[in-house]
C-alpha atoms as a PDB file:
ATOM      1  CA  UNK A   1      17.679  21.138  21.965  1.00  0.00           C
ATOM      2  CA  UNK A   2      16.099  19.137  24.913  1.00  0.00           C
ATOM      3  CA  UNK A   3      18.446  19.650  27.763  1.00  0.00           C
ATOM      4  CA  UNK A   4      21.934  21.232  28.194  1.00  0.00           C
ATOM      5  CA  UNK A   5      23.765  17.372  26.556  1.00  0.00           C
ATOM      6  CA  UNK A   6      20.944  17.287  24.111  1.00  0.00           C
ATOM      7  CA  UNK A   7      22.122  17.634  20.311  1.00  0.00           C
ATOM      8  CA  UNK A   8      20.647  19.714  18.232  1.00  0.00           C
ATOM      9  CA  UNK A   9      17.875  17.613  15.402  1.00  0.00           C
ATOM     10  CA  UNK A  10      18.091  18.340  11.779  1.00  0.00           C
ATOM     11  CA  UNK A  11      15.320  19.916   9.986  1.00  0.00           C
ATOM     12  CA  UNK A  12      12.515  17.883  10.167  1.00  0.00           C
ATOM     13  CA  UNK A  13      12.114  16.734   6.057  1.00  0.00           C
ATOM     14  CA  UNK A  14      15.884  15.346   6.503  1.00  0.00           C
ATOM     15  CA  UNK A  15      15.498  13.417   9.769  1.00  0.00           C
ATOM     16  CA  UNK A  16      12.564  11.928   7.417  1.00  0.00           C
ATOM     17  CA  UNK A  17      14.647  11.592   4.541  1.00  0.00           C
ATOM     18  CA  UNK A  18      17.145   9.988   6.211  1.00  0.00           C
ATOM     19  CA  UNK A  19      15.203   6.896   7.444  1.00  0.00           C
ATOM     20  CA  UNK A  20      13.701   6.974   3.562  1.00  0.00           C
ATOM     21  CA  UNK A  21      16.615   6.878   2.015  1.00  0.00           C
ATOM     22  CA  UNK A  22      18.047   4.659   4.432  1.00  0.00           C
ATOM     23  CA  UNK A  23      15.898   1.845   2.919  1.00  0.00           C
ATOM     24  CA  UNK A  24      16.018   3.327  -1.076  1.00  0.00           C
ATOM     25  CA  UNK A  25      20.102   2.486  -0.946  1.00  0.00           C
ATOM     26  CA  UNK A  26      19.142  -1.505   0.889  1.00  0.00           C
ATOM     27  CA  UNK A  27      16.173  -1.824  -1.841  1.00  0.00           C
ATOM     28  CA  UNK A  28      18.562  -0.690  -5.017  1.00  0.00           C
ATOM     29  CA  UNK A  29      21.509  -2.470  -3.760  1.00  0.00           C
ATOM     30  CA  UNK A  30      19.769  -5.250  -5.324  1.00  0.00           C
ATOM     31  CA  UNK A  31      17.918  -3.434  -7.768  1.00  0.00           C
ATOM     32  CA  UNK A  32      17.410  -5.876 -10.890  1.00  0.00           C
ATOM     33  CA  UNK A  33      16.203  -9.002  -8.355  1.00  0.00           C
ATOM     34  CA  UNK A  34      14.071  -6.394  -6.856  1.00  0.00           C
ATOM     35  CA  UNK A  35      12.842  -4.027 -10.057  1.00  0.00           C
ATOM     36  CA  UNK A  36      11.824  -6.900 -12.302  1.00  0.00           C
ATOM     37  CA  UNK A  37       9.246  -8.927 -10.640  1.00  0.00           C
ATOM     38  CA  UNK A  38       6.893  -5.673 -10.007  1.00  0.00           C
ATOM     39  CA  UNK A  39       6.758  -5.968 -13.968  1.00  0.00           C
ATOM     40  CA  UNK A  40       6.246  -9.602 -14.207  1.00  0.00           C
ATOM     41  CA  UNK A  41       3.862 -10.572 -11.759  1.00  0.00           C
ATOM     42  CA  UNK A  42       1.018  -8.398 -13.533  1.00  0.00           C
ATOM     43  CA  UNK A  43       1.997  -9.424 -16.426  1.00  0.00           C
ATOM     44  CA  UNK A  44       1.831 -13.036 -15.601  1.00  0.00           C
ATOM     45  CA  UNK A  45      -1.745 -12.358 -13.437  1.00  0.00           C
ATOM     46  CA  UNK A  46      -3.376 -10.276 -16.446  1.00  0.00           C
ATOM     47  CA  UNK A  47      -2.597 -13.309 -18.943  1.00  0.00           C
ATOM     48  CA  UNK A  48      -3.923 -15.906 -17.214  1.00  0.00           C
ATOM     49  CA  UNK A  49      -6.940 -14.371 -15.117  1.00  0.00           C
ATOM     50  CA  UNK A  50      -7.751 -11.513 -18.074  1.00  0.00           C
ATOM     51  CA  UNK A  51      -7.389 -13.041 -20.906  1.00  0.00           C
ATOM     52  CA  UNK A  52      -8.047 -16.469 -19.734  1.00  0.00           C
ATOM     53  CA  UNK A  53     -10.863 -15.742 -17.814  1.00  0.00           C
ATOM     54  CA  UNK A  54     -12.295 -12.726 -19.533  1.00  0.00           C
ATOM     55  CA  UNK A  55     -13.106 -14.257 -22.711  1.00  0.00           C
ATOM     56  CA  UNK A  56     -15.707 -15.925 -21.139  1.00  0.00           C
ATOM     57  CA  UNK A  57     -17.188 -13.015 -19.495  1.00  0.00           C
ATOM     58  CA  UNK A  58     -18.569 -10.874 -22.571  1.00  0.00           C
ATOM     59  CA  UNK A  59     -20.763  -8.092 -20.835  1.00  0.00           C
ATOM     60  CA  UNK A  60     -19.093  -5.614 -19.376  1.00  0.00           C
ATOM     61  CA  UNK A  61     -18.416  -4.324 -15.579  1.00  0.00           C
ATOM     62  CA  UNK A  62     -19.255  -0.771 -15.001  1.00  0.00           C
ATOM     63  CA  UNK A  63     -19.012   0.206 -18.282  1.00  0.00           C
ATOM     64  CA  UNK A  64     -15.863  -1.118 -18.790  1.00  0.00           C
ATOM     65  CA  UNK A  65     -14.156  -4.567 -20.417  1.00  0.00           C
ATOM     66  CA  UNK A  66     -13.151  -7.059 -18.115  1.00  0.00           C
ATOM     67  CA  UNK A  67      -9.835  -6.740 -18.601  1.00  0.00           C
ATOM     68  CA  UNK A  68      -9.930  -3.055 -17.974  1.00  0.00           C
ATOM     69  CA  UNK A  69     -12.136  -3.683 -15.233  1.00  0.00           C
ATOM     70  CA  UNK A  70      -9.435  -6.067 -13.497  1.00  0.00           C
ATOM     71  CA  UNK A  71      -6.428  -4.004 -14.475  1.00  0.00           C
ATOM     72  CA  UNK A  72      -7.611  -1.005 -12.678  1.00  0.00           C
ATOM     73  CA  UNK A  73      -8.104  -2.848  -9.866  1.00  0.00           C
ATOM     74  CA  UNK A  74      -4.955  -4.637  -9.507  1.00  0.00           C
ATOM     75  CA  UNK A  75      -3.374  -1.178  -9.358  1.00  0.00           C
ATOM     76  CA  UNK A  76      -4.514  -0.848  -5.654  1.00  0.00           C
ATOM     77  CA  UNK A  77      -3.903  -4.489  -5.018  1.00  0.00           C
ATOM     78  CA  UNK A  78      -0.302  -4.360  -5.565  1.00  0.00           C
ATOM     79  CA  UNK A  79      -0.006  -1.270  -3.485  1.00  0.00           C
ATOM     80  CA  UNK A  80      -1.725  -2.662  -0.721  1.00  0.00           C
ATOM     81  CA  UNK A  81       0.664  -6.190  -0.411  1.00  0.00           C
ATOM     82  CA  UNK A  82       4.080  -4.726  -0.994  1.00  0.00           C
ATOM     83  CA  UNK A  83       3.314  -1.889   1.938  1.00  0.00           C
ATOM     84  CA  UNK A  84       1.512  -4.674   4.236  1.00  0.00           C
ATOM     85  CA  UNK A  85       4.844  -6.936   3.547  1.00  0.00           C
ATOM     86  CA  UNK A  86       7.282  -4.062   3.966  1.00  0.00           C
ATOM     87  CA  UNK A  87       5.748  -2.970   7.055  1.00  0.00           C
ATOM     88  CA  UNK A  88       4.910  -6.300   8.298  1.00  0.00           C
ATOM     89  CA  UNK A  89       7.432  -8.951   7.664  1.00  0.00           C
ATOM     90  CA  UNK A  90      10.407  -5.896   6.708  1.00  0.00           C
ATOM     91  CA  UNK A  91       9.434  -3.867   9.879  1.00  0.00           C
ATOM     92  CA  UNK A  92       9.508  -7.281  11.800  1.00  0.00           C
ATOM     93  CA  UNK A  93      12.581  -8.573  10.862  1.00  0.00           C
ATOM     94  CA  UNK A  94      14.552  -5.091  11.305  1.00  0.00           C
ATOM     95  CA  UNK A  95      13.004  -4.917  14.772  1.00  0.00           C
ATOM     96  CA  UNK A  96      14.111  -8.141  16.467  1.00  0.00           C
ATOM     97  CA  UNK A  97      16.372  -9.589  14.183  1.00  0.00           C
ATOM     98  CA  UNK A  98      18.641  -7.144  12.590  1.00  0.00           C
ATOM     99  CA  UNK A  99      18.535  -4.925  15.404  1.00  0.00           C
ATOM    100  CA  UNK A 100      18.445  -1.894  12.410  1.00  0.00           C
ATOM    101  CA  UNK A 101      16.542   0.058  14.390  1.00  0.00           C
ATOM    102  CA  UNK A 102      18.829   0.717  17.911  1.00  0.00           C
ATOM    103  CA  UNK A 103      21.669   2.119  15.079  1.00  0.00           C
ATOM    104  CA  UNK A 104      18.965   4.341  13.597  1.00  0.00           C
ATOM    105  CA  UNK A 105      17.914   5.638  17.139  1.00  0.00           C
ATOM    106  CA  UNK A 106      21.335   6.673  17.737  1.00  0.00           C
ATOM    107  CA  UNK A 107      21.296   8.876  15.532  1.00  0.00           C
ATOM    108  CA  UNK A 108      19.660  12.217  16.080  1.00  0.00           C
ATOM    109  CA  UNK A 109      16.121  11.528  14.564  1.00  0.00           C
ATOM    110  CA  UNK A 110      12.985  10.341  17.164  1.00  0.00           C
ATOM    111  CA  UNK A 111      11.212   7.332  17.539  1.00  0.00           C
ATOM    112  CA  UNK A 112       8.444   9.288  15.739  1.00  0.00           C
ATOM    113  CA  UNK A 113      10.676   9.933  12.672  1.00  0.00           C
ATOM    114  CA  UNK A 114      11.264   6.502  12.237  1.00  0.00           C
ATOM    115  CA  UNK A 115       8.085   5.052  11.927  1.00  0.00           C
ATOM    116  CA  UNK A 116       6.548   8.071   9.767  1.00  0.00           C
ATOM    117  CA  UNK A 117      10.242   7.256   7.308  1.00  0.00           C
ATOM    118  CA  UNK A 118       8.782   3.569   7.878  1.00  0.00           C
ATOM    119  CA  UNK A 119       5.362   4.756   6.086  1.00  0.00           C
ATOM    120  CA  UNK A 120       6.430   6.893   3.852  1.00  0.00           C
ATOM    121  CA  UNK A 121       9.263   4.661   2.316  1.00  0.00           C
ATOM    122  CA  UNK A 122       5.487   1.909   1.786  1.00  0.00           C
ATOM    123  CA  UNK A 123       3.883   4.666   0.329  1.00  0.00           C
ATOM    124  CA  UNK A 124       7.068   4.711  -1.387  1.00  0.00           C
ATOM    125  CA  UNK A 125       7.036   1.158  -2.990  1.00  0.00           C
ATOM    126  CA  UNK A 126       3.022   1.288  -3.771  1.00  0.00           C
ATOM    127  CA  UNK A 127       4.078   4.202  -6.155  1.00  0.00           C
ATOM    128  CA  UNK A 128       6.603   2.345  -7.772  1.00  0.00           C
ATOM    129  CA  UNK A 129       4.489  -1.329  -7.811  1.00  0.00           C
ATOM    130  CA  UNK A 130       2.065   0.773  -9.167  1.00  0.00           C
ATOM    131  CA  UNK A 131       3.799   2.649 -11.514  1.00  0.00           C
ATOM    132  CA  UNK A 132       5.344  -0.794 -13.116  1.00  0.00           C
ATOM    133  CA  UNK A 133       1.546  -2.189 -12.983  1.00  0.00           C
ATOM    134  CA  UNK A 134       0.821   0.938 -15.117  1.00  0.00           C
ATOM    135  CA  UNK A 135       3.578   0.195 -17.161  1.00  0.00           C
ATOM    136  CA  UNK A 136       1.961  -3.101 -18.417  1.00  0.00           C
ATOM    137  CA  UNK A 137      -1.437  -1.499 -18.745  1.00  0.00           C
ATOM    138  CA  UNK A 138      -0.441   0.924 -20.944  1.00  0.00           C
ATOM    139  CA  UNK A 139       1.877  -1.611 -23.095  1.00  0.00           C
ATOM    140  CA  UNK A 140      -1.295  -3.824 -23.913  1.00  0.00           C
ATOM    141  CA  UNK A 141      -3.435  -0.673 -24.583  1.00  0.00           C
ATOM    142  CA  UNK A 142      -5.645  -1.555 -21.367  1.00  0.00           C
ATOM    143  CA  UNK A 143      -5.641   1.881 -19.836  1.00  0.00           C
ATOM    144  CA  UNK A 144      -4.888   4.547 -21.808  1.00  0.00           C
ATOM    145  CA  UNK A 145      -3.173   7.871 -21.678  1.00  0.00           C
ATOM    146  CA  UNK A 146      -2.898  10.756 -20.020  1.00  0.00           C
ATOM    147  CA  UNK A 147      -5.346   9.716 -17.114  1.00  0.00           C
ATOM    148  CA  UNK A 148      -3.153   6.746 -15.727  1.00  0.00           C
ATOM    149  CA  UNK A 149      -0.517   9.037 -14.833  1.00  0.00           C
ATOM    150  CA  UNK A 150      -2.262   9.922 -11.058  1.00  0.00           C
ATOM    151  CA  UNK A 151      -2.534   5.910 -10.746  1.00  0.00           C
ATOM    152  CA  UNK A 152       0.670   5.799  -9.017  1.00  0.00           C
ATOM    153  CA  UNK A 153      -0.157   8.627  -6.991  1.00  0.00           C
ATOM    154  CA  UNK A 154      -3.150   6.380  -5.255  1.00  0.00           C
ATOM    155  CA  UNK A 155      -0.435   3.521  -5.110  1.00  0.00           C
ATOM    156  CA  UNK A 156       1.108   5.974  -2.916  1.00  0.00           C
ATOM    157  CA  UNK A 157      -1.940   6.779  -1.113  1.00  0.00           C
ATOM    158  CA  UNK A 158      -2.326   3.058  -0.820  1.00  0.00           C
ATOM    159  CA  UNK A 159       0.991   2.334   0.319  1.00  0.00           C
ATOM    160  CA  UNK A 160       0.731   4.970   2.768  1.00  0.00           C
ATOM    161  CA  UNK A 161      -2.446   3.817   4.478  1.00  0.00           C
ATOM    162  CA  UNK A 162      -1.963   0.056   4.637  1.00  0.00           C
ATOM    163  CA  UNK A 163       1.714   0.998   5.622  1.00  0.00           C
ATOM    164  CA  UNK A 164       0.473   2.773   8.472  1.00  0.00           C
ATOM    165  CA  UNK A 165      -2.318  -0.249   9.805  1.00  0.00           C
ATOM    166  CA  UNK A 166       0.301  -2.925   9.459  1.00  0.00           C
ATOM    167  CA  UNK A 167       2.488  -1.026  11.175  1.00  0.00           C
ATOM    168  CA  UNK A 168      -0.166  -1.117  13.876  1.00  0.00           C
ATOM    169  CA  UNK A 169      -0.551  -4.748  13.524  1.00  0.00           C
ATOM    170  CA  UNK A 170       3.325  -5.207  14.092  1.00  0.00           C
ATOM    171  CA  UNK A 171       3.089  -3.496  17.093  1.00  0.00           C
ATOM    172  CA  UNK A 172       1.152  -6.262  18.528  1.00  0.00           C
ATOM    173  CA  UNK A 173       2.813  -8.704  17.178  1.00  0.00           C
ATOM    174  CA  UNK A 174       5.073 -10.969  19.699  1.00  0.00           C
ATOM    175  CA  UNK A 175       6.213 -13.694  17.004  1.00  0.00           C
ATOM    176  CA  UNK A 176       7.020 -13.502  12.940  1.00  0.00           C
ATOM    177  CA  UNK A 177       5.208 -16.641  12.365  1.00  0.00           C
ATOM    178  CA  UNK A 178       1.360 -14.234  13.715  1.00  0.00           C
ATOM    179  CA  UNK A 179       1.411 -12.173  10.290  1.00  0.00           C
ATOM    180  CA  UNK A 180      -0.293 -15.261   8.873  1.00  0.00           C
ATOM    181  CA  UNK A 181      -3.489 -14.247  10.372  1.00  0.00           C
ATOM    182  CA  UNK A 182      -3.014 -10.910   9.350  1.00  0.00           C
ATOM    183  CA  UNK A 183      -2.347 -11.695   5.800  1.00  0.00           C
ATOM    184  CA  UNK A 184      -5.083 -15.256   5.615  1.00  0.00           C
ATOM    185  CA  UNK A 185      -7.795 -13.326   7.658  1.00  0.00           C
ATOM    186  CA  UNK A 186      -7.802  -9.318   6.779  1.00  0.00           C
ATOM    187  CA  UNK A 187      -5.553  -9.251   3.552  1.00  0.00           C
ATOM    188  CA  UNK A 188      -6.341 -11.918   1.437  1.00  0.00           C
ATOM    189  CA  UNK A 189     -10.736 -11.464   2.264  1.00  0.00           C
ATOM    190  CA  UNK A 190      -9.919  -8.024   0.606  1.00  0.00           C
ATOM    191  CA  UNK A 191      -8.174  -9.001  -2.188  1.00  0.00           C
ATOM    192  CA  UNK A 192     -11.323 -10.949  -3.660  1.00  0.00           C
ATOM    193  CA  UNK A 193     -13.942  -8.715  -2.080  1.00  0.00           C
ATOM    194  CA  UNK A 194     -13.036  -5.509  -2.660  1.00  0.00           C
ATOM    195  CA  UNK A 195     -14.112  -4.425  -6.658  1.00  0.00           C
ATOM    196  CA  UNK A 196     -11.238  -5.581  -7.751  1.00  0.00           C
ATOM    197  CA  UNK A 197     -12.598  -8.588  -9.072  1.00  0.00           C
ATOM    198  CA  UNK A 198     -16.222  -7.600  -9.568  1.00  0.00           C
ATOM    199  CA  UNK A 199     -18.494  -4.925  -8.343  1.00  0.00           C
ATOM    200  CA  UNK A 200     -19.436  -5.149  -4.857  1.00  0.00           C
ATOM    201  CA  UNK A 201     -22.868  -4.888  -5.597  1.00  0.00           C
ATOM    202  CA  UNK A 202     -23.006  -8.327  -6.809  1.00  0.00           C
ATOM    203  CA  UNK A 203     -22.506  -9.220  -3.492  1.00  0.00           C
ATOM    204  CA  UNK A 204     -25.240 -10.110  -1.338  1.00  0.00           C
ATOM    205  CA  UNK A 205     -27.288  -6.792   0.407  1.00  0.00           C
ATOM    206  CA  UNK A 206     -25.731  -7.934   3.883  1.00  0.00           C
ATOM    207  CA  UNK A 207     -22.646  -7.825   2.785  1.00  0.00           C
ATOM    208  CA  UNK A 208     -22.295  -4.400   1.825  1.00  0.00           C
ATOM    209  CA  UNK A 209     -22.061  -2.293   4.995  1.00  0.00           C
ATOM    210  CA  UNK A 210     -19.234  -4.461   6.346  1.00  0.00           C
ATOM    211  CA  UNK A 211     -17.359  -4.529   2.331  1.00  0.00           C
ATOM    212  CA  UNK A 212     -17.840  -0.264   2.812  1.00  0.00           C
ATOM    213  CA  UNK A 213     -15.891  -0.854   6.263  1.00  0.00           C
ATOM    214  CA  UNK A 214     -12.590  -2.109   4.955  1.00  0.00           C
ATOM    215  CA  UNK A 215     -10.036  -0.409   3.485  1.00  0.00           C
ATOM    216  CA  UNK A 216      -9.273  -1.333  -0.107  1.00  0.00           C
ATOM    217  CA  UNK A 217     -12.763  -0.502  -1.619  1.00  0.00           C
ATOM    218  CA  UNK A 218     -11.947   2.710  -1.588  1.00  0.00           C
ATOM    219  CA  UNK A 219      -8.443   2.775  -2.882  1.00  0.00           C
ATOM    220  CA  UNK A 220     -10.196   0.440  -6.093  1.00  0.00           C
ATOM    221  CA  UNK A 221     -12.894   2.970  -6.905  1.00  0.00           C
ATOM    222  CA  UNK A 222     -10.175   6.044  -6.612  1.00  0.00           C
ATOM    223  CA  UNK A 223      -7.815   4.400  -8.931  1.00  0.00           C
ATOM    224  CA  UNK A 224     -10.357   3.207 -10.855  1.00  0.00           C
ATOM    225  CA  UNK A 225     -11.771   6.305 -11.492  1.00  0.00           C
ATOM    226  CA  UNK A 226      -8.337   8.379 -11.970  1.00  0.00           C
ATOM    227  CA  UNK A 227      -7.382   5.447 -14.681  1.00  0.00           C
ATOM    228  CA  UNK A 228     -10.866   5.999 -16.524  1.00  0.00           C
ATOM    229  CA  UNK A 229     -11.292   9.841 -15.779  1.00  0.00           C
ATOM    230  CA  UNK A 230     -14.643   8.687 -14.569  1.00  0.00           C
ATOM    231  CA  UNK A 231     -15.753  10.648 -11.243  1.00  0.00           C
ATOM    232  CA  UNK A 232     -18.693  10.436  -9.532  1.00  0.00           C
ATOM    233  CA  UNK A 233     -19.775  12.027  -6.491  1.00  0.00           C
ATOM    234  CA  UNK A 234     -19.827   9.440  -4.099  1.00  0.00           C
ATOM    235  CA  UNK A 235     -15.872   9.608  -4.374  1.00  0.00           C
ATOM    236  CA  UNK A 236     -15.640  12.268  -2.362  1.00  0.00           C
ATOM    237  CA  UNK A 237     -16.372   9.867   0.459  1.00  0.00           C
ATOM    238  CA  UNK A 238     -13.763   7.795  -0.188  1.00  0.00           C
ATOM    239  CA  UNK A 239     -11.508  10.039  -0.611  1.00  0.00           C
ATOM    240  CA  UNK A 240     -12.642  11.611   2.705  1.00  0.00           C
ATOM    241  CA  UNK A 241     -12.682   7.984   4.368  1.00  0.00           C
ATOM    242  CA  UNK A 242      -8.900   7.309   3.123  1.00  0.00           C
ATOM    243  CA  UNK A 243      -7.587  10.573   4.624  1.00  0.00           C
ATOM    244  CA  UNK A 244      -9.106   9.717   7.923  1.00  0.00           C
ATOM    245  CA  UNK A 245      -8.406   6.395   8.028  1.00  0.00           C
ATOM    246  CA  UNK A 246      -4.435   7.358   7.547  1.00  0.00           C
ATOM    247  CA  UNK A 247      -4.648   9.930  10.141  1.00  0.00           C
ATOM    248  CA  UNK A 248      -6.374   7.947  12.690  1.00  0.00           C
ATOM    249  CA  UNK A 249      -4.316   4.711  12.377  1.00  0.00           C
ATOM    250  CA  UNK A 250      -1.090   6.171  10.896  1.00  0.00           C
ATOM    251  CA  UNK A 251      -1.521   7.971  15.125  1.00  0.00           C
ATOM    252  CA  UNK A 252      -2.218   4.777  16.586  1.00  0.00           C
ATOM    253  CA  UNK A 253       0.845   2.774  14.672  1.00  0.00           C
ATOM    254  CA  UNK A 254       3.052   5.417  15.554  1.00  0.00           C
ATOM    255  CA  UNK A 255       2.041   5.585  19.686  1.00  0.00           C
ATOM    256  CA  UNK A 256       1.941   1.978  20.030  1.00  0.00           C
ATOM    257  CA  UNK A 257       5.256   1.038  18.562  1.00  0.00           C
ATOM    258  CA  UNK A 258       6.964   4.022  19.803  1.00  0.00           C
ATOM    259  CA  UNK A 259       6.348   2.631  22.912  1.00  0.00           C
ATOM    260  CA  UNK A 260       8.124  -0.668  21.522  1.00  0.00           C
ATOM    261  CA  UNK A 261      11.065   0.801  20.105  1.00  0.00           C
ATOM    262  CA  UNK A 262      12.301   2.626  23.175  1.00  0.00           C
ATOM    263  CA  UNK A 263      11.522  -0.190  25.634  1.00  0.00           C
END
């Protein structure tokens, strides 16, 4: 308790489970409008850009077939945009518009609780986007079993961490129609220049420090590795640069908009 009218707080892992679950009943209210297209869309993207595409490109990327090479990599990809739209656009719209938030806050969780629910419910979805990517892999013998299995784990991982940065973003943002420069000039730039498309050391030698700066290279090469059971030592930098990178920003999202949501 914090004072003599203070109520008593649940146990930590149910205040958390609370805000989590809170958005699992919205998100499977509609469950077949919002299930299906996780399945479809890498469908759709794998038959036009793999097979389209990678018929023309014969030698193959890192030891592996092009299609391969672009399936693994669309595992972190799909992570990374339903957690920056959940956190972004979803966290937006509950904020000012819905007002979901003030109800939550009555209820005996913290401000902190709430935004750590918020990140762990994007982890959430980049398991399950993952998971269906996976899904599709496996059906057209792209990846193979059991070594996919941890993919959805880093969909989690990347759910988690770009969860907690656009989180951070929201916190600065003042009007909905701002998240196009997050998603035009930080999202999108990653997307094509990130491994996912082709190794980064086709890119020019200048480019390389600032592609080793940005999130999503690392999330590729993890994946990629877990799908391939391919590990190399220079993973344990990534791995080490993910877990800071979600400490150190996951801190910052949850300070700044703290200070947001009890204002």
């Amino acid at each position: 308790m914090t004072g003599s009218n203070a109520r008593p707080y649940p146990p930590l892992h149910w205040r958390l489970f609370s805000v989590w679950n809170r958005h699992m009943r919205v998100y499977t209210k509609y469950l077949f409008s919002n299930g299906l297209p996780p399945f479809l869309e890498p469908l759709i993207f794998l038959a036009a850009i793999g097979l389209g595409l990678g018929k023309y490109i014969t030698e193959s990327m890192e030891g592996l077939r092009y299609i391969e090479y672009l399936g693994t990599g669309l595992l972190a990809t799909t992570a990374m945009f339903t957690a920056a739209y959940e956190c972004t656009f979803g966290t937006f719209i509950r904020l000012e518009f819905q007002k979901v938030y003030d109800g939550m806050l009555a209820a005996p969780i913290t401000a902190n609780n709430l935004i750590v629910g918020e990140i762990l419910w994007a982890g959430t979805k980049g398991l399950f986007f993952s998971f269906a990517v996976t899904c599709v892999l496996v059906a057209f013998d792209i990846v193979s079993l059991p070594y996919c299995l941890g993919a959805p784990v880093m969909g989690f991982v990347t759910g988690v961490m770009f969860g907690s940065f656009s989180l951070l973003v929201t916190s600065f943002v003042k009007t909905i129609n701002h998240f196009s420069f997050y998603f035009t000039g930080f999202i999108s730039p990653m997307f094509f220049f990130s491994g996912v498309f082709f190794p980064v050391s086709s890119l020019p030698s200048f480019l390389h420090p600032i592609v080793e700066l940005i999130p999503l290279t690392h999330c590729v090469r993890l994946v990629r590795a877990v799908c391939t059971n391919h590990y190399q030592l220079r993973l344990a930098g990534d791995l080490l640069y993910v877990i800071v990178f979600i400490v150190v920003i996951g801190l910052l999202a949850t300070r700044r908009l703290r200070k947001r949501l009890v204002s």
